[in-house]
Protein backbone atom coordinates (compact mmCIF):
# COMPACT_ATOMS: atom_id res chain seq x y z
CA UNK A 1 -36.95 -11.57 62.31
CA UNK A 2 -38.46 -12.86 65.87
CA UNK A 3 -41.72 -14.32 65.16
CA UNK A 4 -41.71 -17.16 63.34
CA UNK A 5 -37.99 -17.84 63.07
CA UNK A 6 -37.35 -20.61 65.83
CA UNK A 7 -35.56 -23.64 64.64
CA UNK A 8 -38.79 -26.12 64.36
CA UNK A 9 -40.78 -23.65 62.22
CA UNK A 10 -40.47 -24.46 59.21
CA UNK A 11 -39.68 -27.90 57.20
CA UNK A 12 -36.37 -29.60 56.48
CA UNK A 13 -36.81 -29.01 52.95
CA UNK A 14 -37.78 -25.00 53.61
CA UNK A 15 -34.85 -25.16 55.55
CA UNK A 16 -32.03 -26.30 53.15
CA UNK A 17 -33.98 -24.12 50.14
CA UNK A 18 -33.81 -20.94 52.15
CA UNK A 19 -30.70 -20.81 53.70
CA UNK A 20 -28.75 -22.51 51.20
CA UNK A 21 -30.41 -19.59 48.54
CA UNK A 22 -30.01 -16.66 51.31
CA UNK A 23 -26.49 -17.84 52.18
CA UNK A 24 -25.42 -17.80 48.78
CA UNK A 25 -27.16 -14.69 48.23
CA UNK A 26 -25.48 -13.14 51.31
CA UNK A 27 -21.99 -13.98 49.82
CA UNK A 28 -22.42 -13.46 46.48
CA UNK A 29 -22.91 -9.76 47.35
CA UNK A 30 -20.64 -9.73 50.25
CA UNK A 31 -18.24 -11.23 48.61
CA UNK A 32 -18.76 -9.37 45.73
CA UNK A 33 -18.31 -5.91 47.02
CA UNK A 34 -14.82 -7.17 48.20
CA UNK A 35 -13.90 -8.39 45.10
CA UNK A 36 -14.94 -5.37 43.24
CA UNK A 37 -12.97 -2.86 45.92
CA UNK A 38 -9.82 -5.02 45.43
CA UNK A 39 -9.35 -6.49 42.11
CA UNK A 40 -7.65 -4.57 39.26
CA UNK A 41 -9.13 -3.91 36.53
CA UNK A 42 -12.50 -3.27 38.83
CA UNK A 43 -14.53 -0.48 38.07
CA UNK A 44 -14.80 0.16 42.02
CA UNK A 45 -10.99 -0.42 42.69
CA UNK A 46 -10.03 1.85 46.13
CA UNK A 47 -13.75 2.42 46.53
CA UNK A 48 -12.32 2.06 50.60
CA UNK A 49 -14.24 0.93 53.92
CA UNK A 50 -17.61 2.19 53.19
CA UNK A 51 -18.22 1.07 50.18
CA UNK A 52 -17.28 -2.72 51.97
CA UNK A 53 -19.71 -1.70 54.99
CA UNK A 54 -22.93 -0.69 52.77
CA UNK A 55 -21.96 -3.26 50.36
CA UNK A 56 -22.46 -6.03 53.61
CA UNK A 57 -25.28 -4.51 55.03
CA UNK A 58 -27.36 -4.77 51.23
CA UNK A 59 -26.21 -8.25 50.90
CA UNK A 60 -27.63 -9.10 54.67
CA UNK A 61 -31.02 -7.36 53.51
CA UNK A 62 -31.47 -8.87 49.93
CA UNK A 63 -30.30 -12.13 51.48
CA UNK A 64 -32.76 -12.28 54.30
CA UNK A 65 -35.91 -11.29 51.56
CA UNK A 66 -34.82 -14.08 49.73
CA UNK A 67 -34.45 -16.57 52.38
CA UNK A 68 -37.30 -15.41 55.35
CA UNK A 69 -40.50 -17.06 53.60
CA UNK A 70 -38.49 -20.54 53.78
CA UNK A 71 -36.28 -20.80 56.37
CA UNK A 72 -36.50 -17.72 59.05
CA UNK A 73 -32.95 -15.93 56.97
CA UNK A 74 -31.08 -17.38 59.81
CA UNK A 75 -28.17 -17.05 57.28
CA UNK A 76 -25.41 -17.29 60.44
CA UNK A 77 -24.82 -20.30 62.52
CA UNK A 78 -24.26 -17.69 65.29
CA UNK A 79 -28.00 -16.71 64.99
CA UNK A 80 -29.14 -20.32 64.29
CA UNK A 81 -27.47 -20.82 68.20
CA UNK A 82 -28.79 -18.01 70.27
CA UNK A 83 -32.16 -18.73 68.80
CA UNK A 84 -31.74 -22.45 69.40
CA UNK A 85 -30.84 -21.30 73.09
CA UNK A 86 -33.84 -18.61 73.37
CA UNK A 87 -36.30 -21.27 71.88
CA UNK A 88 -34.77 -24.31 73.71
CA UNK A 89 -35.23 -26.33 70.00
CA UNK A 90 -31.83 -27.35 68.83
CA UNK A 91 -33.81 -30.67 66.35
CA UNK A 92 -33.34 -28.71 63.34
CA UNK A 93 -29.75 -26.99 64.14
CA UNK A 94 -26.99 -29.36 62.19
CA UNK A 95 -29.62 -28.68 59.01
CA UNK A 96 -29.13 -24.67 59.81
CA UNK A 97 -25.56 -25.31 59.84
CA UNK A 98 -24.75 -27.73 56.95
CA UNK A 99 -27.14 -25.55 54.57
CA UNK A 100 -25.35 -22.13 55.62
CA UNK A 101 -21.92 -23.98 54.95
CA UNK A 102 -23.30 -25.01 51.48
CA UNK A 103 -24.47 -21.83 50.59
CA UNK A 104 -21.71 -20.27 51.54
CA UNK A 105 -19.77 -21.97 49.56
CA UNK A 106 -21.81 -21.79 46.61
CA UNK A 107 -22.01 -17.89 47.20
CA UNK A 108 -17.66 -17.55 46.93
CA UNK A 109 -18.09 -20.29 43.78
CA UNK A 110 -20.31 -16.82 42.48
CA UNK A 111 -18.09 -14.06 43.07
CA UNK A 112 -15.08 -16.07 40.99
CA UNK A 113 -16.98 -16.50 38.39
CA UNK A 114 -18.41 -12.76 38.38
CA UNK A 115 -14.76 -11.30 38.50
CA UNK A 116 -13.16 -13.96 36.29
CA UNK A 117 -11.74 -12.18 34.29
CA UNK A 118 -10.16 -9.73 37.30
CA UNK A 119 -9.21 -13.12 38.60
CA UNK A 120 -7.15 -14.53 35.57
CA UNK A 121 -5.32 -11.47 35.44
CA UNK A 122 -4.47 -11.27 39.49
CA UNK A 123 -1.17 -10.54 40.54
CA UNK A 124 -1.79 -10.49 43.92
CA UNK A 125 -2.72 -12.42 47.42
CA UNK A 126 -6.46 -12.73 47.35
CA UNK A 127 -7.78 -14.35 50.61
CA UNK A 128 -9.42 -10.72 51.47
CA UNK A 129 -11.72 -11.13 49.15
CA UNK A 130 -13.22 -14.58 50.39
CA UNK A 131 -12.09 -14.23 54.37
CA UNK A 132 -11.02 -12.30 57.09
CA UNK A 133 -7.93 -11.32 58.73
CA UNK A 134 -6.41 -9.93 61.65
CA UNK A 135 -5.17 -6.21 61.32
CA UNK A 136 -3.00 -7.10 64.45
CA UNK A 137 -2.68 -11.09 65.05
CA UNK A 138 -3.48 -11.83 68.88
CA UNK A 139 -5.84 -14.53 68.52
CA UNK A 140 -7.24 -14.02 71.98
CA UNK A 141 -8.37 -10.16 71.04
CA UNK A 142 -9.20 -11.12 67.68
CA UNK A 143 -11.36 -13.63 69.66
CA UNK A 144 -12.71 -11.36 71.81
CA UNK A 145 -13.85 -8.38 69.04
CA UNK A 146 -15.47 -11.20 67.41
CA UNK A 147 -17.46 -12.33 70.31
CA UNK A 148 -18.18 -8.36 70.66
CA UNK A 149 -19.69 -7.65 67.41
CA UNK A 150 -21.55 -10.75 67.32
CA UNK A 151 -23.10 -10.54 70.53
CA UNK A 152 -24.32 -6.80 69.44
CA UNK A 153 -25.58 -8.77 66.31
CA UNK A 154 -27.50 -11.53 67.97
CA UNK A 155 -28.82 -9.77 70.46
CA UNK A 156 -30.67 -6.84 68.25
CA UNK A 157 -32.36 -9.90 66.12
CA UNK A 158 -33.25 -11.58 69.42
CA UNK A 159 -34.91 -8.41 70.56
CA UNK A 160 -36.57 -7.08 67.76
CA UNK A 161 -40.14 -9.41 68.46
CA UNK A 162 -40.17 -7.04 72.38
CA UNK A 163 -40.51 -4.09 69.80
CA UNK A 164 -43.92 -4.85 68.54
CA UNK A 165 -43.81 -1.36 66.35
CA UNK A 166 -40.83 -2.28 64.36
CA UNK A 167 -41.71 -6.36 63.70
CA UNK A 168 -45.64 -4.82 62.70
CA UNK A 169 -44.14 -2.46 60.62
CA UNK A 170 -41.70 -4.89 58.93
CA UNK A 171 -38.77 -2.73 59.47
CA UNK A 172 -37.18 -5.70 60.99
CA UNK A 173 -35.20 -7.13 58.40
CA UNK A 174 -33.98 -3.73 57.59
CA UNK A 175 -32.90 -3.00 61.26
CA UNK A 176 -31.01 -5.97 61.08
CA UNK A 177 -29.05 -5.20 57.49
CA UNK A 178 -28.15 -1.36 59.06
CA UNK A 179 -27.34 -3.22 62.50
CA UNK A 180 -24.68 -5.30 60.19
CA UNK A 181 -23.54 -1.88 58.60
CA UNK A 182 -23.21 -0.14 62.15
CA UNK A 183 -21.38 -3.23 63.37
CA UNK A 184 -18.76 -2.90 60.41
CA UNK A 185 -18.76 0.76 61.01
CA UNK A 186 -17.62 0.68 64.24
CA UNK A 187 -16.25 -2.48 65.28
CA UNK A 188 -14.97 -4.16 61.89
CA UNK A 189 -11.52 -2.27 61.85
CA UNK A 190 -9.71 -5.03 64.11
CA UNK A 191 -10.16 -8.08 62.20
CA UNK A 192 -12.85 -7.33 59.11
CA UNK A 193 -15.58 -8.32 61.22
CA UNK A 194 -16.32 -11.88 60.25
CA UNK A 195 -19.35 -12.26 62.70
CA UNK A 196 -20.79 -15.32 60.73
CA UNK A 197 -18.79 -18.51 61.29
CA UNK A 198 -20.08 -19.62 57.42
CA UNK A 199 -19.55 -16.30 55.79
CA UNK A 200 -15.35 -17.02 56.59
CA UNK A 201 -15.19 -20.62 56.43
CA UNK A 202 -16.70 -21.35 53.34
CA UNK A 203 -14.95 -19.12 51.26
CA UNK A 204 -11.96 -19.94 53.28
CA UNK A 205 -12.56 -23.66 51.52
CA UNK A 206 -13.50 -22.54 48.30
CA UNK A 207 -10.25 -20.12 47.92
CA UNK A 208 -7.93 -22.76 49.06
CA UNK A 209 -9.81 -24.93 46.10
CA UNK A 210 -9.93 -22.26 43.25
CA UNK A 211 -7.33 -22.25 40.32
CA UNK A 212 -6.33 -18.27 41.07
CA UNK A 213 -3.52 -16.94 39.90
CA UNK A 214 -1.34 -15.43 42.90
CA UNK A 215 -3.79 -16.41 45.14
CA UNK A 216 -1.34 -16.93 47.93
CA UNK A 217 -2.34 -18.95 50.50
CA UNK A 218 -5.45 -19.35 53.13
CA UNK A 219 -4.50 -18.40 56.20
CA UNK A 220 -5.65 -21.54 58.35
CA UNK A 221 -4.17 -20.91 61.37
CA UNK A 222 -6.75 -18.20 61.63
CA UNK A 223 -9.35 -19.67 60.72
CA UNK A 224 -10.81 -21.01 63.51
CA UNK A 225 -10.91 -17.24 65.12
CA UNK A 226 -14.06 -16.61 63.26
CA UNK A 227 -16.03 -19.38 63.94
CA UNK A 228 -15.21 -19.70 67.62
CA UNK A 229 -15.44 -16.13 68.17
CA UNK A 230 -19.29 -15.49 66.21
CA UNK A 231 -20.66 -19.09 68.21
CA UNK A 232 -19.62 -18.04 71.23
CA UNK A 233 -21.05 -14.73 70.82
CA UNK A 234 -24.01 -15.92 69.67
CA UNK A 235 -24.23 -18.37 72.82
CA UNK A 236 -23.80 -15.25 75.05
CA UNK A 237 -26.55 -13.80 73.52
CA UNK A 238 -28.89 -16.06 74.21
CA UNK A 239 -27.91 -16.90 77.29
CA UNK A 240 -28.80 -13.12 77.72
CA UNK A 241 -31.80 -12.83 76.25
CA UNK A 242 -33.53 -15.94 78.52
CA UNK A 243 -32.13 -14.18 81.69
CA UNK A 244 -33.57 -10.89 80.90
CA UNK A 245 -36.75 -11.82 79.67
């Protein structure tokens, strides 16, 4: 996920078709494990962390297939930065950004509509599904694990092209999907692990829109924890990356 993935690679309208495909993709089936772990009347109901973890880290992989011939499978505005920093090409950024909120967006629309029915008949609060949350609210340390598990994140993608075994091989996208699963593994128990400023802010918008019974409401006095927290640890990484090599 190195070569070929800087910012001015590929064409505006590659750009918007892959990521706002990949994105949607990537929620869908992120989304969609959370949903099916949660809901009532789910056939996975209490299927508990791992199930979550895996179910994340084969979204990030099916995702990027779809997305990498078009757009790079930035999928992550955090990614979309540090590259922008490593390259030094920010021209084709705000397109990165606006097609990964789209998508996004699209991707929660998906996950209603899959679970409908598990929807309709909801009797409880249902943000976990879409977003994150805090296990313990301290916005600085929710900040901070944020900026931790995104730097680990960024930082394996940005390093994969020095490993010229594993981007020949084309184990690289894979890396990255297991990378996503180790990072929820270890790291996601504070705060669900957002690490994607999109993957909690457009479902965040699309919850507070949908007619869900229960729902309850969207939490947006956190809400700017997980897009602060992934940028800046995607900045970091970058910033990294161009010092050490």
């Amino acid at each position: 996920m190195d070569k070929g993935v800087f910012v001015s690679a590929f064409s505006n309208g590659d750009v918007f078709v892959g990521e706002t495909l990949g994105t949607a993709a990537l929620i869908l089936l992120g989304g969609g494990v959370c949903a099916a772990v949660t809901l009532k009347k789910s056939k996975a109901l209490n299927a508990g962390w791992l199930a979550i973890t895996f179910g994340w880290g084969f979204a990030v992989l099916i995702a990027a297939y779809i997305s990498a011939p078009k757009s790079g499978a930035h999928l992550n505005p955090a990614v979309t930065v540090a590259l922008a920093i490593k390259s030094g090409d920010w021209s084709q950024v705000p397109l990165y950004l606006g097609s990964q909120l789209i998508g996004a967006m699209i991707g929660a629309v998906l996950v209603w509509l899959t679970y409908l029915g598990q929807f309709q008949a909801n009797e409880e609060p249902t943000l976990g599904i879409f977003s994150t949350g805090p296990e313990i609210r301290n916005p600085i340390q929710n900040v901070v694990t944020e900026v931790i598990g995104t730097f680990i994140l960024c930082m394996a993608i940005l390093t994969l092209g020095k490993n010229d075994g594993l981007a020949a091989g084309g184990l690289s996208t894979l890396i990255v999907a297991l990378t996503v699963v180790g990072i929820g593994l270890s790291l996601g128990g504070p705060t669900g692990y957002a690490i994607n400023p999109v993957r909690d802010l457009g479902p965040r918008i699309v919850h507070s829109l949908l007619p869900i019974p229960n729902k309850g409401g969207s939490d947006w006095s956190y809400a700017w924890v997980p897009v602060v927290g992934p940028l800046i640890g995607g900045a970091l990484a970058g910033g990294l990356y161009n010092a050490m090599f």
